[in-house]
C-alpha atoms as a PDB file:
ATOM      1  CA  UNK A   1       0.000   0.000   0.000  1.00  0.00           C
ATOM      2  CA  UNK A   2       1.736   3.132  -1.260  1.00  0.00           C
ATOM      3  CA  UNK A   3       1.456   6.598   1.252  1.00  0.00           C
ATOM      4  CA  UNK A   4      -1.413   7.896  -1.105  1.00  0.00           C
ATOM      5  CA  UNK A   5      -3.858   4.741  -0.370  1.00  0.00           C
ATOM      6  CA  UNK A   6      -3.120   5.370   3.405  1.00  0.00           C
ATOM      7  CA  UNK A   7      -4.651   7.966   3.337  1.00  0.00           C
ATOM      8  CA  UNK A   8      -8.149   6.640   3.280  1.00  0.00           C
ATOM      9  CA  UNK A   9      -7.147   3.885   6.037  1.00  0.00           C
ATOM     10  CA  UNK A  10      -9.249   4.353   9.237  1.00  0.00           C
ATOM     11  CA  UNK A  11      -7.810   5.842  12.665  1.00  0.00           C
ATOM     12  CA  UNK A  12      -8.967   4.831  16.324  1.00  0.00           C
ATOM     13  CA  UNK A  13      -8.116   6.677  19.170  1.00  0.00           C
ATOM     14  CA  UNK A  14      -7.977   5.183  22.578  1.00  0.00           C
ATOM     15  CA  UNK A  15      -8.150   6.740  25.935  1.00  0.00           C
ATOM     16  CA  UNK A  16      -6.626   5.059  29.203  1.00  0.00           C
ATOM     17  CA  UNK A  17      -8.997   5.193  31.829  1.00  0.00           C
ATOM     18  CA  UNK A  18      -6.888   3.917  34.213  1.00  0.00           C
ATOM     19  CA  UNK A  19      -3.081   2.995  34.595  1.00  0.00           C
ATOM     20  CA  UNK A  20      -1.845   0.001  32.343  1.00  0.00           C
ATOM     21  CA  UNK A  21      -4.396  -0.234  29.736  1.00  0.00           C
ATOM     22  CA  UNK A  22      -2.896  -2.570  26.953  1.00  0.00           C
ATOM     23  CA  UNK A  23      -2.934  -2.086  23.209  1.00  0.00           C
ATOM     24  CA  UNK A  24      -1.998  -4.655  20.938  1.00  0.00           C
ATOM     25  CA  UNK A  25      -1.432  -5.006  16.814  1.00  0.00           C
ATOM     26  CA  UNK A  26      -2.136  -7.908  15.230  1.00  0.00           C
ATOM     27  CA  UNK A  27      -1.230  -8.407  11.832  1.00  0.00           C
ATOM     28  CA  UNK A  28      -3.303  -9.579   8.809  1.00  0.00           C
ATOM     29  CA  UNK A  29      -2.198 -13.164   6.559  1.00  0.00           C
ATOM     30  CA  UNK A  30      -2.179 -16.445   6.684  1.00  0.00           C
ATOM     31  CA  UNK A  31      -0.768 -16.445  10.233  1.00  0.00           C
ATOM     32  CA  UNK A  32      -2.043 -13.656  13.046  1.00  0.00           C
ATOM     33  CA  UNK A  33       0.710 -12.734  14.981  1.00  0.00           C
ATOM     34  CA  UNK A  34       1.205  -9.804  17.508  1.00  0.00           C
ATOM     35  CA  UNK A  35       3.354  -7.477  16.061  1.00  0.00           C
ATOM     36  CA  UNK A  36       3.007  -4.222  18.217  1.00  0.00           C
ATOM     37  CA  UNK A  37       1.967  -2.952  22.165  1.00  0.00           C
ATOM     38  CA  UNK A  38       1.597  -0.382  23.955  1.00  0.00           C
ATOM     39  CA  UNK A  39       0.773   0.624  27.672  1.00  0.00           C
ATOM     40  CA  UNK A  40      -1.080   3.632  28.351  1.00  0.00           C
ATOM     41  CA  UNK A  41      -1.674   5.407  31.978  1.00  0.00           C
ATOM     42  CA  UNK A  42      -4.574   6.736  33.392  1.00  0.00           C
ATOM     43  CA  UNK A  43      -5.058  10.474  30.679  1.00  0.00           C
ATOM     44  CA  UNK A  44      -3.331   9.076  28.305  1.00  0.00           C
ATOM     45  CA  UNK A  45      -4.227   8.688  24.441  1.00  0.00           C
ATOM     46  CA  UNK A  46      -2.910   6.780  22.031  1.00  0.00           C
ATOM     47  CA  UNK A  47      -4.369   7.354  17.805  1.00  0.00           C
ATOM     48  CA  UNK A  48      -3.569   4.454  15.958  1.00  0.00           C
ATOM     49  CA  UNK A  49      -3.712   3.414  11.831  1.00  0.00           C
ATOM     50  CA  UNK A  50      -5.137   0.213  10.477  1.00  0.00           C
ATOM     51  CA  UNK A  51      -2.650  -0.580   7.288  1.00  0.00           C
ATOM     52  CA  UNK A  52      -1.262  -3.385   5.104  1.00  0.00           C
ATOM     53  CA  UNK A  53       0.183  -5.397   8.618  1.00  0.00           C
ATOM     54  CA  UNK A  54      -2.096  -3.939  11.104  1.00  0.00           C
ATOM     55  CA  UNK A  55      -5.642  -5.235  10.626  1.00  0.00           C
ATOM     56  CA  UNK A  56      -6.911  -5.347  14.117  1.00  0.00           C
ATOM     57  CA  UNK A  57      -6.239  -3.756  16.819  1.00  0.00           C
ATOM     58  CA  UNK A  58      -6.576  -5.294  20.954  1.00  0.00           C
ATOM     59  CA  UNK A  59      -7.656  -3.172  24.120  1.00  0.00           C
ATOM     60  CA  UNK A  60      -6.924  -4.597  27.416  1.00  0.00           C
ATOM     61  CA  UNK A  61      -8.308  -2.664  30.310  1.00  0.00           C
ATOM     62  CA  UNK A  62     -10.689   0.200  30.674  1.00  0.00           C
ATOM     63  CA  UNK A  63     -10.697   2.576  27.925  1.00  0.00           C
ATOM     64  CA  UNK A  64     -12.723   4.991  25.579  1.00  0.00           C
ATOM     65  CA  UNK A  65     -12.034   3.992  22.142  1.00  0.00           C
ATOM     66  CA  UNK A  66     -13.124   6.627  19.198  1.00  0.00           C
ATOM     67  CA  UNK A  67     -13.904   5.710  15.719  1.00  0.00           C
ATOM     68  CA  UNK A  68     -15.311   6.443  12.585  1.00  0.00           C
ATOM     69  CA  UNK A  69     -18.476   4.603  14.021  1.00  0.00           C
ATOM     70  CA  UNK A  70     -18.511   6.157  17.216  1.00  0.00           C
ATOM     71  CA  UNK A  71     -17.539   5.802  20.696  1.00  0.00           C
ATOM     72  CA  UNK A  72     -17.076   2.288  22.669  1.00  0.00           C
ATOM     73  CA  UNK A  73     -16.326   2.135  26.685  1.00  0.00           C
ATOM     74  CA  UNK A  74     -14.070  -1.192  27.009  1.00  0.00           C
ATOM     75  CA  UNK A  75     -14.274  -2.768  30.993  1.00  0.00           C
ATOM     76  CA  UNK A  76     -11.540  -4.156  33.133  1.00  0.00           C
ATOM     77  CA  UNK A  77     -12.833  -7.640  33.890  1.00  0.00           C
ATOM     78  CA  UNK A  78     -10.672  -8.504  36.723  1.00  0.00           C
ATOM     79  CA  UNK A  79     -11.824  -5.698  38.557  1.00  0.00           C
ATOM     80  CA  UNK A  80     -15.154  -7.447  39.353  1.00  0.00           C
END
């Protein structure tokens, strides 16, 4: 995917709701591997880019996630 196609790729933003919220790339193909994390703190926000290896993107922990779709609120589990 040349620069010019990337253009039209979709963004998400995430924001950490609390301290050690987990983001993690997978990549697209035959076989899904993790290719890419990140930890966020409480505040903090992270925008991230589906493209040509990225084609999903995991939250872990409680977070406000943006996209072109709208807004999702994800829940720490193993706080219950």
């Amino acid at each position: 995917m040349n620069e010019k196609n990337m253009e039209n790729t979709p963004y998400i933003c995430v924001k950490a709701l609390e301290k050690g919220v987990s983001i993690i790339g997978v990549t697209r193909g035959e076989v899904t591997k993790i290719h890419h994390t990140e930890k966020l703190d409480k505040g903090e926000v992270l925008i991230a880019q589906f493209t040509t290896n990225t084609s999903a993107i995991k939250i872990r922990g409680e977070a406000e996630i943006y996209t072109q779709f709208g807004t999702i609120q994800s829940e720490n589990f193993e706080k219950e």
